[in-house]
N, C-alpha and C. Protein backbone atom coordinates (compact mmCIF):
# COMPACT_ATOMS: atom_id res chain seq x y z
N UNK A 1 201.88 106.94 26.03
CA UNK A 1 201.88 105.92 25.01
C UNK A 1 200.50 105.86 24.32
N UNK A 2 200.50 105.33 23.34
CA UNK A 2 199.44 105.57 21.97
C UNK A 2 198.52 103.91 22.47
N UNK A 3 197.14 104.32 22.24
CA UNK A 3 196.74 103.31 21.91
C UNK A 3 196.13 102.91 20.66
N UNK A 4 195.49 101.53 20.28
CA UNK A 4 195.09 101.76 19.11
C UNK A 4 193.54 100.39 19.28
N UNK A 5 192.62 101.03 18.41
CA UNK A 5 191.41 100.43 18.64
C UNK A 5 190.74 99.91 17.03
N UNK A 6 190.55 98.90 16.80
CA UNK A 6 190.32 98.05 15.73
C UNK A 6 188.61 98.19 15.37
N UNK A 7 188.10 98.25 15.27
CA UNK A 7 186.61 98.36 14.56
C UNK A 7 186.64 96.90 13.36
N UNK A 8 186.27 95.85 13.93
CA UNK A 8 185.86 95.16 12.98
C UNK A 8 184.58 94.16 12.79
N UNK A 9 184.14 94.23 11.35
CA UNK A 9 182.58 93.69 11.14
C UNK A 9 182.05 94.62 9.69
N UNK A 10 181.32 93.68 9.20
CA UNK A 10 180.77 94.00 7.54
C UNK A 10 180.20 95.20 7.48
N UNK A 11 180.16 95.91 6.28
CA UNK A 11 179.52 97.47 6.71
C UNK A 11 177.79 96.77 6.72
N UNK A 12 177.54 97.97 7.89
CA UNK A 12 175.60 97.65 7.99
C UNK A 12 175.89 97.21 9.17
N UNK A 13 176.88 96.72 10.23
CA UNK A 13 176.97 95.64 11.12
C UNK A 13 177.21 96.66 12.50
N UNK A 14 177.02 98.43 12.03
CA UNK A 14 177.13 98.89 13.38
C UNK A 14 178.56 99.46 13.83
N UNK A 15 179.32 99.20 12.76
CA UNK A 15 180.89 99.99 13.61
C UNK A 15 180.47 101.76 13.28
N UNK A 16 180.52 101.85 12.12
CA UNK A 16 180.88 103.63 12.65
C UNK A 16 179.73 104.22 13.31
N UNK A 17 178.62 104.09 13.25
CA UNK A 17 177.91 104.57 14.21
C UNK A 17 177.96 104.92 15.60
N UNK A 18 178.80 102.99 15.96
CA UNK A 18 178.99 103.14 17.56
C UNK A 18 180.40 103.97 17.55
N UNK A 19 181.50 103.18 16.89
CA UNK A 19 182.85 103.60 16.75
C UNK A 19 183.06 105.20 16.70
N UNK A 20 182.37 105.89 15.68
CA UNK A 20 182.71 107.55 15.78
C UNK A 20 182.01 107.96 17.03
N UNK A 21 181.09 107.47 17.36
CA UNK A 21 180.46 108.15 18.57
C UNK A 21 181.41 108.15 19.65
N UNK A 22 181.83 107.09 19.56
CA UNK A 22 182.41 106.49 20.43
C UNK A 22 184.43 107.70 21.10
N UNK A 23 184.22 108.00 19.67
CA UNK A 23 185.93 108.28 19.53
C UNK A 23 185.54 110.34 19.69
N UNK A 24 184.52 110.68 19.11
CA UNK A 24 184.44 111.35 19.37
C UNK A 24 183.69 112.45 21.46
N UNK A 25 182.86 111.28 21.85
CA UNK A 25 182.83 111.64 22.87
C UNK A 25 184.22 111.68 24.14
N UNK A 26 185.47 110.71 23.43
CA UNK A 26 186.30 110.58 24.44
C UNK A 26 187.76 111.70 23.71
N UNK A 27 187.49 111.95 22.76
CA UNK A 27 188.28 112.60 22.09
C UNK A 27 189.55 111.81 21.34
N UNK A 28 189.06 110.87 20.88
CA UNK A 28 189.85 110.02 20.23
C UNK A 28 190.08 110.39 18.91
N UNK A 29 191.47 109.97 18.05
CA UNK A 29 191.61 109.79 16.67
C UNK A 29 190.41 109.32 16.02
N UNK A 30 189.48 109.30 14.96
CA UNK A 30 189.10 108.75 14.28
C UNK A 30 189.28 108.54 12.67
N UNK A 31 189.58 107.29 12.24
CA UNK A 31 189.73 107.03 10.76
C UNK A 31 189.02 105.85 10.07
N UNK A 32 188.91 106.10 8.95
CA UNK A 32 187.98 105.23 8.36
C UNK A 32 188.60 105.55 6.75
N UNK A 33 188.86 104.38 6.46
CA UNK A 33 189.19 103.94 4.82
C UNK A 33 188.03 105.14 4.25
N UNK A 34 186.73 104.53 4.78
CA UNK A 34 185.35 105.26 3.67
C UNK A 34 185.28 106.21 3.66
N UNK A 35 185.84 107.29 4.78
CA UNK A 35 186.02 108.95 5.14
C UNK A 35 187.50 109.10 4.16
N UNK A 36 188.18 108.71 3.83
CA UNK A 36 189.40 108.73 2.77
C UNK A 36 188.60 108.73 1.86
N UNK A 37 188.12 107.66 1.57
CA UNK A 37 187.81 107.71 -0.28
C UNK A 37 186.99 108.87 -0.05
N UNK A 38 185.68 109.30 0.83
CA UNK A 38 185.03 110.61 0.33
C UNK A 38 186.09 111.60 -0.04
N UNK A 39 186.78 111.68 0.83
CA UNK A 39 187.49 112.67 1.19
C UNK A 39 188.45 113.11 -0.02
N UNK A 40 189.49 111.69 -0.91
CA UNK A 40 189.47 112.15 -1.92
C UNK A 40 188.74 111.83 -3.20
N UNK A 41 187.77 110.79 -3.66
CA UNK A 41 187.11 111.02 -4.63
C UNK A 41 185.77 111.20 -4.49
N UNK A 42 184.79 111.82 -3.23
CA UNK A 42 183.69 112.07 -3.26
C UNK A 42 182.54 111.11 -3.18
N UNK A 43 183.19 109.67 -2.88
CA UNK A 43 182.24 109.22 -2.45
C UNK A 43 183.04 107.80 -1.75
N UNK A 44 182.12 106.96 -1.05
CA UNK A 44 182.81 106.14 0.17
C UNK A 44 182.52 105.07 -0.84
N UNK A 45 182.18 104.84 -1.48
CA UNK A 45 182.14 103.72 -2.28
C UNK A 45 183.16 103.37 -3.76
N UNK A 46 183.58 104.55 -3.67
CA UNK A 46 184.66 104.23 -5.28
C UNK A 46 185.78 103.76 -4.63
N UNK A 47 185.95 102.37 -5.00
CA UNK A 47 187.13 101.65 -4.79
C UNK A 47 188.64 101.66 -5.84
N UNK A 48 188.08 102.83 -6.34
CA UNK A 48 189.34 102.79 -8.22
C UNK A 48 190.94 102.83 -7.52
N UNK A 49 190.91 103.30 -6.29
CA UNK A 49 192.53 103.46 -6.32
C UNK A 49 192.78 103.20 -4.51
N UNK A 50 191.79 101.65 -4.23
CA UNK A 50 192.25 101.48 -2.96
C UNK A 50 193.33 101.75 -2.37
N UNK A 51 194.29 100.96 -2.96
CA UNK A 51 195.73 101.40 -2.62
C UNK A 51 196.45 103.02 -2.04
N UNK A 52 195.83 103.68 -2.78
CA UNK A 52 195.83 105.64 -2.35
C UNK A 52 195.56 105.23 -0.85
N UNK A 53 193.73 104.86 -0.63
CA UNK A 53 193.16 105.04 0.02
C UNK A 53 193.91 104.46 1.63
N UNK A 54 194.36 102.81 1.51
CA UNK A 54 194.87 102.27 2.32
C UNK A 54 196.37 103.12 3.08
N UNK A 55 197.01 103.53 1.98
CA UNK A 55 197.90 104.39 2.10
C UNK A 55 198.19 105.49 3.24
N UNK A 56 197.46 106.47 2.98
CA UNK A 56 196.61 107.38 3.97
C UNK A 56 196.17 106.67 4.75
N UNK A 57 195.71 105.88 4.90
CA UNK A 57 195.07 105.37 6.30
C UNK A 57 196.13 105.18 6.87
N UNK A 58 197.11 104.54 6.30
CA UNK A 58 198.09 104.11 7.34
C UNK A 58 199.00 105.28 7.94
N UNK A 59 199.05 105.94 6.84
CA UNK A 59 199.55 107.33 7.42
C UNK A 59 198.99 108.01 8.26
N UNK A 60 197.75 108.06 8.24
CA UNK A 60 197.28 108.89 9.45
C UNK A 60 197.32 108.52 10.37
N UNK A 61 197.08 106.77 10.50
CA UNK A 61 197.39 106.06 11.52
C UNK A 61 198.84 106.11 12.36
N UNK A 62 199.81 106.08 11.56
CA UNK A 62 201.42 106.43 11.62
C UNK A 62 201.63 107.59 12.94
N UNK A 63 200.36 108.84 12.15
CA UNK A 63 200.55 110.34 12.08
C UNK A 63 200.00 110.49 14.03
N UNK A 64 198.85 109.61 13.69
CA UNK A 64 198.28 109.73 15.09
C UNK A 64 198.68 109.38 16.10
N UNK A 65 199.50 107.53 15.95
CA UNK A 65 200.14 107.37 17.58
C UNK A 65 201.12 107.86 17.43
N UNK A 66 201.75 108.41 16.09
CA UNK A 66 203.08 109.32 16.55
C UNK A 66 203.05 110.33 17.90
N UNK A 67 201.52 110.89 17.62
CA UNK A 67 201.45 112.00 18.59
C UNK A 67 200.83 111.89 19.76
N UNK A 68 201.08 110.15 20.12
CA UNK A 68 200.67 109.51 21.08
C UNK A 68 199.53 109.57 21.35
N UNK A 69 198.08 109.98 20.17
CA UNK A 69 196.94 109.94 20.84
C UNK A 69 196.07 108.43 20.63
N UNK A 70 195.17 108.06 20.96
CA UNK A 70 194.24 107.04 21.25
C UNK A 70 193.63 106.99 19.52
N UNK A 71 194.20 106.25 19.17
CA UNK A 71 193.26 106.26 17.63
C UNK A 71 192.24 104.76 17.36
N UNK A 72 190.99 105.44 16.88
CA UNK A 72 190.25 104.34 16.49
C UNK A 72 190.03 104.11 14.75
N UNK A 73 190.14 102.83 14.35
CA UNK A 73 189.82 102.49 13.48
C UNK A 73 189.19 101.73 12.88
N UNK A 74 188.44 102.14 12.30
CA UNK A 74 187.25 101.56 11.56
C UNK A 74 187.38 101.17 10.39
N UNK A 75 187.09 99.49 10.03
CA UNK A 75 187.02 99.05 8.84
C UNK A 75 186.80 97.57 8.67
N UNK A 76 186.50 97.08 7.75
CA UNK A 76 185.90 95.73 7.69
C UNK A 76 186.72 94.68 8.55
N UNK A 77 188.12 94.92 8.01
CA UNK A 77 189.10 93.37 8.54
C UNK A 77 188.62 92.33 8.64
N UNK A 78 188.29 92.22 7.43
CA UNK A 78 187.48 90.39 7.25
C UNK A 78 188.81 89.42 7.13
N UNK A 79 189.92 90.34 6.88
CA UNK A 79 190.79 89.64 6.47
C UNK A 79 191.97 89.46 7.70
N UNK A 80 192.24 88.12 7.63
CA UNK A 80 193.34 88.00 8.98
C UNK A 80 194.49 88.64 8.92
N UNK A 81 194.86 88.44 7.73
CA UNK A 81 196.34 88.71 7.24
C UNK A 81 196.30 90.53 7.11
N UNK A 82 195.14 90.81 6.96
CA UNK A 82 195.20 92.43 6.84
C UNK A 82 195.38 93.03 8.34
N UNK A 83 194.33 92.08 9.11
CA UNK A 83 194.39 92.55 10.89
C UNK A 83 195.94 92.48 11.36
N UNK A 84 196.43 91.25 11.18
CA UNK A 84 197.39 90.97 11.69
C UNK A 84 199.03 92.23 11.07
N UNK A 85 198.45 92.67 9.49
CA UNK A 85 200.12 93.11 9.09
C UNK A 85 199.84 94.71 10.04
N UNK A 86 198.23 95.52 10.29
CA UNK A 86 197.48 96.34 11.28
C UNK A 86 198.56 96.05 12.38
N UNK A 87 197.82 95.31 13.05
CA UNK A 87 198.54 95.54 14.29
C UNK A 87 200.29 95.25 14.23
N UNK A 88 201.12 94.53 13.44
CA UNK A 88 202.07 94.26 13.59
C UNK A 88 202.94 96.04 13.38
N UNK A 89 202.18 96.79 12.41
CA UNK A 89 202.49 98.02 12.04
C UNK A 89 202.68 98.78 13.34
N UNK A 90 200.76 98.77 14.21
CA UNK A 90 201.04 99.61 15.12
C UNK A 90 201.97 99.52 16.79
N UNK A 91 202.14 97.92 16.52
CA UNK A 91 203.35 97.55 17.78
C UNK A 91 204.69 98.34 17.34
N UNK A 92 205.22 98.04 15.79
CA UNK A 92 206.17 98.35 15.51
C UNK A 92 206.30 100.26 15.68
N UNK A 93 205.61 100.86 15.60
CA UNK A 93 205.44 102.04 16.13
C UNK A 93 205.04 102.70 17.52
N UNK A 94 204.95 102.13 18.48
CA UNK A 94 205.09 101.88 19.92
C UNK A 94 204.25 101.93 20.56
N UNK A 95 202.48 101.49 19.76
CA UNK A 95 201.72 101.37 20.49
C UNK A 95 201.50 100.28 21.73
N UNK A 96 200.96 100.27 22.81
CA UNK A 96 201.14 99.96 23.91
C UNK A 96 200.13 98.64 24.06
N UNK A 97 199.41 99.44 23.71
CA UNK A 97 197.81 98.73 24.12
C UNK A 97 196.47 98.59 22.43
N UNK A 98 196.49 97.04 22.03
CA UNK A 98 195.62 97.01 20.85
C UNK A 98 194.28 96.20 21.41
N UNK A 99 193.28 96.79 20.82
CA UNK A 99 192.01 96.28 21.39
C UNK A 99 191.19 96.81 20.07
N UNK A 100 190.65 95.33 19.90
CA UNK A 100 189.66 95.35 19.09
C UNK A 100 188.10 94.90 19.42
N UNK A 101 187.34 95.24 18.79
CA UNK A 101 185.69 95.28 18.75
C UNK A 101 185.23 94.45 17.59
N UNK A 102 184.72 93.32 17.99
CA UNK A 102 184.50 92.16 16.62
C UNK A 102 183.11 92.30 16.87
N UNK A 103 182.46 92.92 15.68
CA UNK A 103 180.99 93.43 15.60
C UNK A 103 180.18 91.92 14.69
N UNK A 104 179.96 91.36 15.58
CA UNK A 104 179.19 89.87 15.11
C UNK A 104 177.95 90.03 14.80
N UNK A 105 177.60 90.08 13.76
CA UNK A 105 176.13 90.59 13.58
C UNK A 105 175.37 89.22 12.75
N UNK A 106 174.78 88.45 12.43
CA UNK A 106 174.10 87.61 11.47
C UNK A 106 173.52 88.43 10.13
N UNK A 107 174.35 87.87 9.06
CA UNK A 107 174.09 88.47 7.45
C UNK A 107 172.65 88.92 7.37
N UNK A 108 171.80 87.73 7.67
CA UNK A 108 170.11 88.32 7.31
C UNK A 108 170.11 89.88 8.39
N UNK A 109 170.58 90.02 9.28
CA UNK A 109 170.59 91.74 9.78
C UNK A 109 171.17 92.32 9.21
N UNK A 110 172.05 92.27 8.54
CA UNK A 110 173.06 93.25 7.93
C UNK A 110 171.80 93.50 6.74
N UNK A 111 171.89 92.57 5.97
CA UNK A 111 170.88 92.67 4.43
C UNK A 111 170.11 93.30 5.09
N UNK A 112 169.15 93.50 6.07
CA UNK A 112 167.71 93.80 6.85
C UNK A 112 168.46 95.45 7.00
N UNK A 113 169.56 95.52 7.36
CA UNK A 113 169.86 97.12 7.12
C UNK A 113 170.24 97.58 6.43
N UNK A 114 171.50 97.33 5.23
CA UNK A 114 171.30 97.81 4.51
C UNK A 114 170.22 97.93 3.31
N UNK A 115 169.45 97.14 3.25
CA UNK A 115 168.05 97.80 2.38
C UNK A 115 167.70 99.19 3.03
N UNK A 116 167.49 99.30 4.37
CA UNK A 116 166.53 100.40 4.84
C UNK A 116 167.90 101.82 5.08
N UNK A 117 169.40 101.72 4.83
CA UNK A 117 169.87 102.55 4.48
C UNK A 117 170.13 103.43 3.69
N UNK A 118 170.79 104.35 3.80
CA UNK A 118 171.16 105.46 2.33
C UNK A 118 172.38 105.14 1.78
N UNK A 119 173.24 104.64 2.08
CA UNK A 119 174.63 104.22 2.26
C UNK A 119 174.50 102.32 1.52
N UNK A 120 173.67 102.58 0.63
CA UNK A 120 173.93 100.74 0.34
C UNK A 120 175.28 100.22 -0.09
N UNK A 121 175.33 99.05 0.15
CA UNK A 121 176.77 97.85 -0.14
C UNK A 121 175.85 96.94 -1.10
N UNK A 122 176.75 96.34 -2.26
CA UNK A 122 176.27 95.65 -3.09
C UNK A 122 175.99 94.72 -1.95
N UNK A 123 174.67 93.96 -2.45
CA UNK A 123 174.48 92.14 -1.53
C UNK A 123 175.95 91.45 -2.07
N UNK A 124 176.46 90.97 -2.77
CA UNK A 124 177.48 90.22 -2.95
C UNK A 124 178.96 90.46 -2.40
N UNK A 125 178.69 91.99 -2.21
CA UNK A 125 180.18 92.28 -1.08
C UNK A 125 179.72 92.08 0.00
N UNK A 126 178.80 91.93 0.82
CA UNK A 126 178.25 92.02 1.99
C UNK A 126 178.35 90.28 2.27
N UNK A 127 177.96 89.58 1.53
CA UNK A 127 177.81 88.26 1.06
C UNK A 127 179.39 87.26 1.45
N UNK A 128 180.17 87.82 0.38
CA UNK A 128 181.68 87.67 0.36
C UNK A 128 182.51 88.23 1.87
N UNK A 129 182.32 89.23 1.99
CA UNK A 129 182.86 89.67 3.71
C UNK A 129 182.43 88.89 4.52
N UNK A 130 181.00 88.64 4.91
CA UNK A 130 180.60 87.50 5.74
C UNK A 130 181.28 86.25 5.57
N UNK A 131 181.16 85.55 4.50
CA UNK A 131 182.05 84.36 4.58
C UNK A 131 183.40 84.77 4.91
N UNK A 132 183.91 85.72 4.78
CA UNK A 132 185.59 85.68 4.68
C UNK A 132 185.83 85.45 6.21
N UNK A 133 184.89 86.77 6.88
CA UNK A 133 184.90 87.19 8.36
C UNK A 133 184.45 85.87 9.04
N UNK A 134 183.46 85.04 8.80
CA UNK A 134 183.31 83.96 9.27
C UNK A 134 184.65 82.78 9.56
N UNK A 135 185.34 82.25 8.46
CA UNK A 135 185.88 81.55 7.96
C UNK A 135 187.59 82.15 8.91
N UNK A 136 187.28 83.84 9.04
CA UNK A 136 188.33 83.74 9.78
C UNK A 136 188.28 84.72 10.81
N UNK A 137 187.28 84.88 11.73
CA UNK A 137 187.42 85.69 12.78
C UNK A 137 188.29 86.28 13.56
N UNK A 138 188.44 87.53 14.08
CA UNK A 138 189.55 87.77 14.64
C UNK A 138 189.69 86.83 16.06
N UNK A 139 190.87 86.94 16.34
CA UNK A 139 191.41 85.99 17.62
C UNK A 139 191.95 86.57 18.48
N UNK A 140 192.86 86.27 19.65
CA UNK A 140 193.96 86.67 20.62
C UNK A 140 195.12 86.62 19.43
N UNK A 141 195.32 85.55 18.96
CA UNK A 141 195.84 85.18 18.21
C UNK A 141 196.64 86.07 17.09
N UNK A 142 195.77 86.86 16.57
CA UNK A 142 195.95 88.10 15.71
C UNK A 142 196.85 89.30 16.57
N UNK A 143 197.12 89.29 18.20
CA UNK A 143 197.68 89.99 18.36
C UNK A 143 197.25 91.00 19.34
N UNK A 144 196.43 90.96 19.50
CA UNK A 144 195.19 92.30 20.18
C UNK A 144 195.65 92.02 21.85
N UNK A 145 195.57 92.87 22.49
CA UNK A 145 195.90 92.40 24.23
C UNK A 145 194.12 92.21 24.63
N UNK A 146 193.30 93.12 24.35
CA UNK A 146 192.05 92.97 24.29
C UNK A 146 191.37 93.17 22.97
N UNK A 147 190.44 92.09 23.46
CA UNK A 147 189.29 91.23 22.27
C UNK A 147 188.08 91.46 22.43
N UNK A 148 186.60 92.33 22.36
CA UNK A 148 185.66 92.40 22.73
C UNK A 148 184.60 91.52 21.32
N UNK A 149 183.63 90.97 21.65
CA UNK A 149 182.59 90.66 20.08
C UNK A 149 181.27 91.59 20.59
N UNK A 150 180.68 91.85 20.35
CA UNK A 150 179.62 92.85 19.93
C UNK A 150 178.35 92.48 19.44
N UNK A 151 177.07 91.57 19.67
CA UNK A 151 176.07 90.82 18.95
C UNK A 151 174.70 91.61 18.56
N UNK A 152 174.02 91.71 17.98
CA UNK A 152 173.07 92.02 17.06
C UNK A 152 172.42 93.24 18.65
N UNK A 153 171.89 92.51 19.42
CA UNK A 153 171.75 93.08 20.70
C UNK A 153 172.24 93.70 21.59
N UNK A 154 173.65 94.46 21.38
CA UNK A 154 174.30 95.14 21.98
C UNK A 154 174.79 94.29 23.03
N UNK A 155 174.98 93.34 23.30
CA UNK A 155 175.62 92.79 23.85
C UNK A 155 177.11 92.19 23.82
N UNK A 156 177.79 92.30 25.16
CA UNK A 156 179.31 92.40 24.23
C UNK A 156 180.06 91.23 24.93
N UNK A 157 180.76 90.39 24.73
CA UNK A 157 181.82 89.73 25.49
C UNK A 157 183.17 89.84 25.11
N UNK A 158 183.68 89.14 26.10
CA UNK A 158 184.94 89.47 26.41
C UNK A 158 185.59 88.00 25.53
N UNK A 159 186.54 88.52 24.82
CA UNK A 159 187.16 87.38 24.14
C UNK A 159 189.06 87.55 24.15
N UNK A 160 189.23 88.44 24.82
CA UNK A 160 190.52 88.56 25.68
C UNK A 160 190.67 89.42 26.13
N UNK A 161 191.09 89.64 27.44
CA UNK A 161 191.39 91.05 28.18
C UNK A 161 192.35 90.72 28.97
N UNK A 162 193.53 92.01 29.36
CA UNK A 162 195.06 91.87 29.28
C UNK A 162 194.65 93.54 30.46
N UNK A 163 194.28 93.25 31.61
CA UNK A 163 194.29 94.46 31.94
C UNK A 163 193.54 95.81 31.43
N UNK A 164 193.53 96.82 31.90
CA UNK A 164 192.66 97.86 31.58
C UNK A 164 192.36 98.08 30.62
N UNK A 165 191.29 98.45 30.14
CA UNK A 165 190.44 98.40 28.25
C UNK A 165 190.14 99.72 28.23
N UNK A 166 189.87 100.32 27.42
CA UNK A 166 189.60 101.73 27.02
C UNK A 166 188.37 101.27 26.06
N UNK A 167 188.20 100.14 25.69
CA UNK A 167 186.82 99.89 25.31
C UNK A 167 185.78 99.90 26.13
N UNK A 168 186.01 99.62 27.41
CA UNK A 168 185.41 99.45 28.66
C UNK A 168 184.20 100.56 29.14
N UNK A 169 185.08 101.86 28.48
CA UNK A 169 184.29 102.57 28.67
C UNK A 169 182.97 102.76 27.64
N UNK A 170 183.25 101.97 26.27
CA UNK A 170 181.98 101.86 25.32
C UNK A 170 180.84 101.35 25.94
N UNK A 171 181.27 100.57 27.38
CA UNK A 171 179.51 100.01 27.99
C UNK A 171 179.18 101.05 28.59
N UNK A 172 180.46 101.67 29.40
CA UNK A 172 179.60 102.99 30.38
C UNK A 172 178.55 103.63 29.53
N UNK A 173 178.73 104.05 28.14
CA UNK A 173 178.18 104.80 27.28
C UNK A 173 176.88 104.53 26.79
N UNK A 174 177.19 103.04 26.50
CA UNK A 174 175.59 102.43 26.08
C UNK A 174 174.75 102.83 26.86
C-alpha cells in the first residue's frame, strides 16, 4: 500500500530542502508544483497556466501511489480546502497512510531568507500565504493519520500520530 506525505509551509520556510533530501535518501516519489512549472515553462515561478501545472501534479501523484510507492509532496497548502480535496483524492485512491509536515516558521525568517536566496518570492505572496496558513493551519482535522509541525529550530512535534510514521525517520536523519 502507497503512502503519501504532505510538505506544508510558505516557500523560504525549509520544505524542499528538507523534503527532497528527505525522499530522495529513502527512495521516495518526489513532486513539487515548482519542478512542473520548470519543467514545463522554464522557470518555477511562472504561474500563467497553474491549472496545467496542478494537473500534472495530480497525475503524477495518481501515477505514483498507483504503483504503490511512498510519494512526497511538496507545496505551500496554505489552503485548507486545497489540503483537504489532497488528501480526500489520495484516500480515494487507496492510500493507506497520510502524514503531513507543517513547516512553522515566523514570516520575519522567511523574509530573512528569502532576501539572502536565489530563488526569490515576491514579499506580498510570502505576506498573503502567511496570513492564509496562519488563519488556517493544517489539523487532524484535515484528514492526515499523522501530523508533525517543524519550528524555525528544527524542532518538531507531534500534532497527531496514528501508529507508525515514515516521517519518523526525518529525525533519524537530522
Amino acid at each position: 500500500m502507497a503512502s503519501f506525505i504532505f510538505g506544508i509551509g510558505i516557500p523560504g520556510s525549509g520544505k524542499t530542502t528538507i523534503l527532497r533530501k528527505f525522499a530522495i535518501e529513502h527512495g521516495y516519489e518526489y513532486i513539487s508544483p515548482d519542478d512542473i512549472r520548470n519543467e514545463l515553462f522554464g522557470k518555477e515561478d511562472d504561474h500563467t497556466d497553474d491549472k496545467a501545472v496542478w494537473n500534472e501534479a495530480r497525475k503524477r501523484v495518481m501515477d505514483s501511489i498507483g504503483a504503490s510507492r511512498t510519494t512526497v509532496f511538496d507545496s505551500t497548502f496554505s489552503n485548507q480546502a486545497r489540503r483537504r480535496r489532497f488528501v480526500d483524492d489520495a484516500r480515494l485512491a487507496g492510500v493507506n497512510t497520510i502524514e503531513g509536515l507543517f513547516f512553522d516558521i515566523p514570516l520575519e525568517e522567511v523574509l530573512n531568507r528569502n532576501a539572502s536566496r536565489g530563488k526569490k518570492v515576491s514579499e506580498e505572496y510570502l505576506r498573503t500565504a502567511y496570513a492564509e496558513l496562519q488563519a488556517q493551519p493544517p489539523t487532524a482535522g484535515d484528514g492526515f493519520d499523522v501530523l508533525f509541525r517543524i519550528d524555525k529550530d528544527m524542532n518538531f512535534t507531534e500534532l497527531k500520530t496514528s501508529g507508525a510514521s515514515i516521517l519518523s525517520r526525518l529525525f533519524e536523519v537530522q
